[in-house]
Each structure stands twice: as structure tokens, then as C-alpha cells.
C-alpha atoms as a PDB file:
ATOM      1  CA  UNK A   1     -45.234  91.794 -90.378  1.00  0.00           C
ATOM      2  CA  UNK A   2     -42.970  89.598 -92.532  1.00  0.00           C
ATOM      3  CA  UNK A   3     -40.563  87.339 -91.223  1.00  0.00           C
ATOM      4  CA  UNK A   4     -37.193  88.021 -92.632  1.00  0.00           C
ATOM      5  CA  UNK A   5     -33.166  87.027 -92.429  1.00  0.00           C
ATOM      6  CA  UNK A   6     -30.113  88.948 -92.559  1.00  0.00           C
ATOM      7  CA  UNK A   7     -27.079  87.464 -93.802  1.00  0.00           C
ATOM      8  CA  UNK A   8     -23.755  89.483 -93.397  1.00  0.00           C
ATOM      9  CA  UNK A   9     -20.183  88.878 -93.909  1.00  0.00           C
ATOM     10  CA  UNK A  10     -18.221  91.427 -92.120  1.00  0.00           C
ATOM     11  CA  UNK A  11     -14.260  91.678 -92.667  1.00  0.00           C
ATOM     12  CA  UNK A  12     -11.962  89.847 -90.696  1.00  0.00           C
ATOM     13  CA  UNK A  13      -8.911  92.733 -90.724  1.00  0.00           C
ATOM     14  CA  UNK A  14     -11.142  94.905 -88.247  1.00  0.00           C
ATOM     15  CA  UNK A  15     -10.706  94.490 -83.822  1.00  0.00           C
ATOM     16  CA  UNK A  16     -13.524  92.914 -82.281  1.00  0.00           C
ATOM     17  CA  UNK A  17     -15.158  95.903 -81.256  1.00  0.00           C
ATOM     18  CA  UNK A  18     -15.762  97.343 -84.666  1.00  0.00           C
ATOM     19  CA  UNK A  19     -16.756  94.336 -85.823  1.00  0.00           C
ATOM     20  CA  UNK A  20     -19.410  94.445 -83.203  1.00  0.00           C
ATOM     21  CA  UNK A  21     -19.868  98.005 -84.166  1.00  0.00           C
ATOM     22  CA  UNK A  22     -21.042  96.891 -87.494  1.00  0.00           C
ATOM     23  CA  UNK A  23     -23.831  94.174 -85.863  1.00  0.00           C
ATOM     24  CA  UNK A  24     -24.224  96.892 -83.780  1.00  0.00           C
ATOM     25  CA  UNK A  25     -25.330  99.094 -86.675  1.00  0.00           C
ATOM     26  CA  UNK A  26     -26.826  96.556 -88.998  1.00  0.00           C
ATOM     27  CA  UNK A  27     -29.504  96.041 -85.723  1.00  0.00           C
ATOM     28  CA  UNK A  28     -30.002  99.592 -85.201  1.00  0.00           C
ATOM     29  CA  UNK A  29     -30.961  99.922 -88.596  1.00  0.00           C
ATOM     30  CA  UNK A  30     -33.136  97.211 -88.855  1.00  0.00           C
ATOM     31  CA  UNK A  31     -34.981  98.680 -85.547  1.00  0.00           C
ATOM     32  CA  UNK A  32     -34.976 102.378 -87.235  1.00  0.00           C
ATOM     33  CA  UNK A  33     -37.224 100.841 -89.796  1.00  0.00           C
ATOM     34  CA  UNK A  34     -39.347  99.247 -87.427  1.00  0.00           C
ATOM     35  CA  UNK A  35     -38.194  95.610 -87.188  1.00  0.00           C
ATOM     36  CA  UNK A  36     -38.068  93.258 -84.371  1.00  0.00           C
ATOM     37  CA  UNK A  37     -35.043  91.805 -83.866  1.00  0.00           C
ATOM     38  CA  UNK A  38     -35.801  87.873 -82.810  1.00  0.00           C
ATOM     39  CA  UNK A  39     -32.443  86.089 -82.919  1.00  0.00           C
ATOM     40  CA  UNK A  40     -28.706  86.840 -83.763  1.00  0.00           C
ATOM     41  CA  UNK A  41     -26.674  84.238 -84.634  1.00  0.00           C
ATOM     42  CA  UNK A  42     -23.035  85.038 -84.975  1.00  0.00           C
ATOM     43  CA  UNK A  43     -20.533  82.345 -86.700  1.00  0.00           C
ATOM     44  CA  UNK A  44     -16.667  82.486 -86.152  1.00  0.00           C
ATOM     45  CA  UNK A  45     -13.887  83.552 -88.713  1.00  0.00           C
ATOM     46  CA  UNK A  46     -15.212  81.480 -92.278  1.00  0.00           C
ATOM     47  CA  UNK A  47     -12.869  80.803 -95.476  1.00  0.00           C
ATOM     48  CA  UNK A  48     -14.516  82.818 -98.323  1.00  0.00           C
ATOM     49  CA  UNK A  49     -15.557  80.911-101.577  1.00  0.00           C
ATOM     50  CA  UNK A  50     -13.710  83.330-103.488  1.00  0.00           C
ATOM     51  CA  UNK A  51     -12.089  86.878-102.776  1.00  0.00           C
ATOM     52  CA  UNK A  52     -13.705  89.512-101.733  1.00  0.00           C
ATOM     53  CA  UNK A  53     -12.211  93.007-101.409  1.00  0.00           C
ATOM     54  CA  UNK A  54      -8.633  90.781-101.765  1.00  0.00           C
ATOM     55  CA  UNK A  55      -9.961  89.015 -98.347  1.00  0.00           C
ATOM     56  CA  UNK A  56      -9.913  85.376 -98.236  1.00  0.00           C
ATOM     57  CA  UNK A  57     -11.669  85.044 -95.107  1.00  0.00           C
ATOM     58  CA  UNK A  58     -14.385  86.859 -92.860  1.00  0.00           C
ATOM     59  CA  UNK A  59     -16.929  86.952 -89.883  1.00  0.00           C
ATOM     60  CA  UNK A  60     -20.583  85.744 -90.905  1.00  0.00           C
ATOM     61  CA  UNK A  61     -23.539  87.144 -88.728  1.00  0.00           C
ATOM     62  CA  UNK A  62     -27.277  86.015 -88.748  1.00  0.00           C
ATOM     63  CA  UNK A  63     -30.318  88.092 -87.823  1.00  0.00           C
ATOM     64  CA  UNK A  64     -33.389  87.296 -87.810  1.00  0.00           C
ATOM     65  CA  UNK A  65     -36.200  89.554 -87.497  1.00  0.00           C
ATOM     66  CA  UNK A  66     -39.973  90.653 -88.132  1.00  0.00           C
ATOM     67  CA  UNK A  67     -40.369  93.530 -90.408  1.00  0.00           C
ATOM     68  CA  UNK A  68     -43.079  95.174 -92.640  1.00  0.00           C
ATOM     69  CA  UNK A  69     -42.682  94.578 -96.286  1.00  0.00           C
ATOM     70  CA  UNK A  70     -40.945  98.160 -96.908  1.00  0.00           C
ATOM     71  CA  UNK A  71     -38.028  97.948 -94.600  1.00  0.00           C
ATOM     72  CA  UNK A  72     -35.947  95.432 -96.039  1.00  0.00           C
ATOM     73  CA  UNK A  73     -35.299  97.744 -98.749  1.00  0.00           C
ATOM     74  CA  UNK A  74     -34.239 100.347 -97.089  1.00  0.00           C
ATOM     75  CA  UNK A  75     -31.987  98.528 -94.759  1.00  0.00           C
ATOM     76  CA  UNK A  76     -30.497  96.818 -97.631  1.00  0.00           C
ATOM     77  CA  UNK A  77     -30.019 100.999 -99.099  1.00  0.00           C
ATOM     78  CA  UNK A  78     -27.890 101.907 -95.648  1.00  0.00           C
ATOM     79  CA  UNK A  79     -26.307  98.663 -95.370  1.00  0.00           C
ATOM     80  CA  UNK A  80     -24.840  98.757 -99.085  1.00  0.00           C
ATOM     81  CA  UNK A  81     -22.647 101.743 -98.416  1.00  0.00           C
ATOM     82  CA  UNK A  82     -21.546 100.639 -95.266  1.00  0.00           C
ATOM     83  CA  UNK A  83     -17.651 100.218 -94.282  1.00  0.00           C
ATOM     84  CA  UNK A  84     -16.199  96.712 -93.764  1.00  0.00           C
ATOM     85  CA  UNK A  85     -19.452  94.693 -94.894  1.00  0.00           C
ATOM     86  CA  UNK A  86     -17.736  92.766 -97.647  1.00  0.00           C
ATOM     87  CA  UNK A  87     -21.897  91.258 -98.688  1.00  0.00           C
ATOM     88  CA  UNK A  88     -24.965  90.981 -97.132  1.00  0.00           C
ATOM     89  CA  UNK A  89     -28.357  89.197 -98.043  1.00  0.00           C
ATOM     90  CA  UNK A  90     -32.008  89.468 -96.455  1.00  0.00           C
ATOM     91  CA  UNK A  91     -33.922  86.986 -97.325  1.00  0.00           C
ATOM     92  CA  UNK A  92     -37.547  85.531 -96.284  1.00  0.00           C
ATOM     93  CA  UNK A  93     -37.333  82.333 -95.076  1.00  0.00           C
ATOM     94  CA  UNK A  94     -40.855  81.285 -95.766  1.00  0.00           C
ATOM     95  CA  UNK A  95     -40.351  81.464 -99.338  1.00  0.00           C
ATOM     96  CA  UNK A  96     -36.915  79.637 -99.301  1.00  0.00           C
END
């Protein structure tokens, strides 16, 4: 098992609880593919760098987890078409 982060930026136009819908989701998934969720670290409302989606701001969320080498793939397959996930990033933080 592989140590491994997920960034997200979620939109800020959404209520709070679809925004914690999408974390919601984004963990589920992550457990689907058999991944052990260690740590979720959620920041408040961030200015963008740049637009996204014509949004100048959003919510950024954290997870870490452990995960064979597979499964970030196929997270990163479901989380691509999901709604109100303006980007996303899994990274490993070992090789950072």
C-alpha cells in the first residue's frame, strides 16, 4: 500500500451540504477502491489563481489516504466527470 494525497477544489456556488456531498463522494470512492482514508483536511473559501468554470473562488479539501498502486487511477476516472469539482490532484507525497 502506497501512501497517497487528494487535492480537490470544490465550487463555492453550492450549500454546504452538497459540498459535503462531494467529500462525501470523493471518500466513498477512494474506499470503493480499497483505500484507507487517514486524514481529511478541509480549508475554508480560497481566491482562485485564475478562473475556473467563470469562478473566482472555491472550497479546497485534503485527503490523505493508503491505497494500492491501481486505485488512484481509477478514482481520478470517477472523480473527472464529477459535478461541481472545478480540479482535483492525487499525488504521492513520498516522491514530492
Amino acid at each position: 500500500m502506497n501512501k497517497y494525497e487528494l487535492a480537490i477544489v470544490v465550487s463555492a456556488n453550492i450549500e454546504d451540504d452538497e459540498r459535503t456531498a462531494v467529500v462525501d463522494k470523493c471518500k466513498a470512492l477512494i474506499e470503493r477502491f480499497g483505500g484507507n482514508i487517514t486524514e481529511v483536511d478541509a480549508w475554508e473559501r480560497k481566491k482562485l489563481a485564475y478562473e475556473i468554470q467563470k469562478q473566482k473562488e472555491g472550497y479546497y479539501f485534503f485527503i490523505r489516504f493508503d491505497a494500492e498502486p491501481t486505485a488512484p487511477a481509477e478514482i481520478e476516472h470517477r472523480i473527472r466527470i464529477m459535478d461541481n469539482v472545478l480540479r482535483f490532484l492525487i499525488v504521492r507525497p513520498d516522491e514530492a
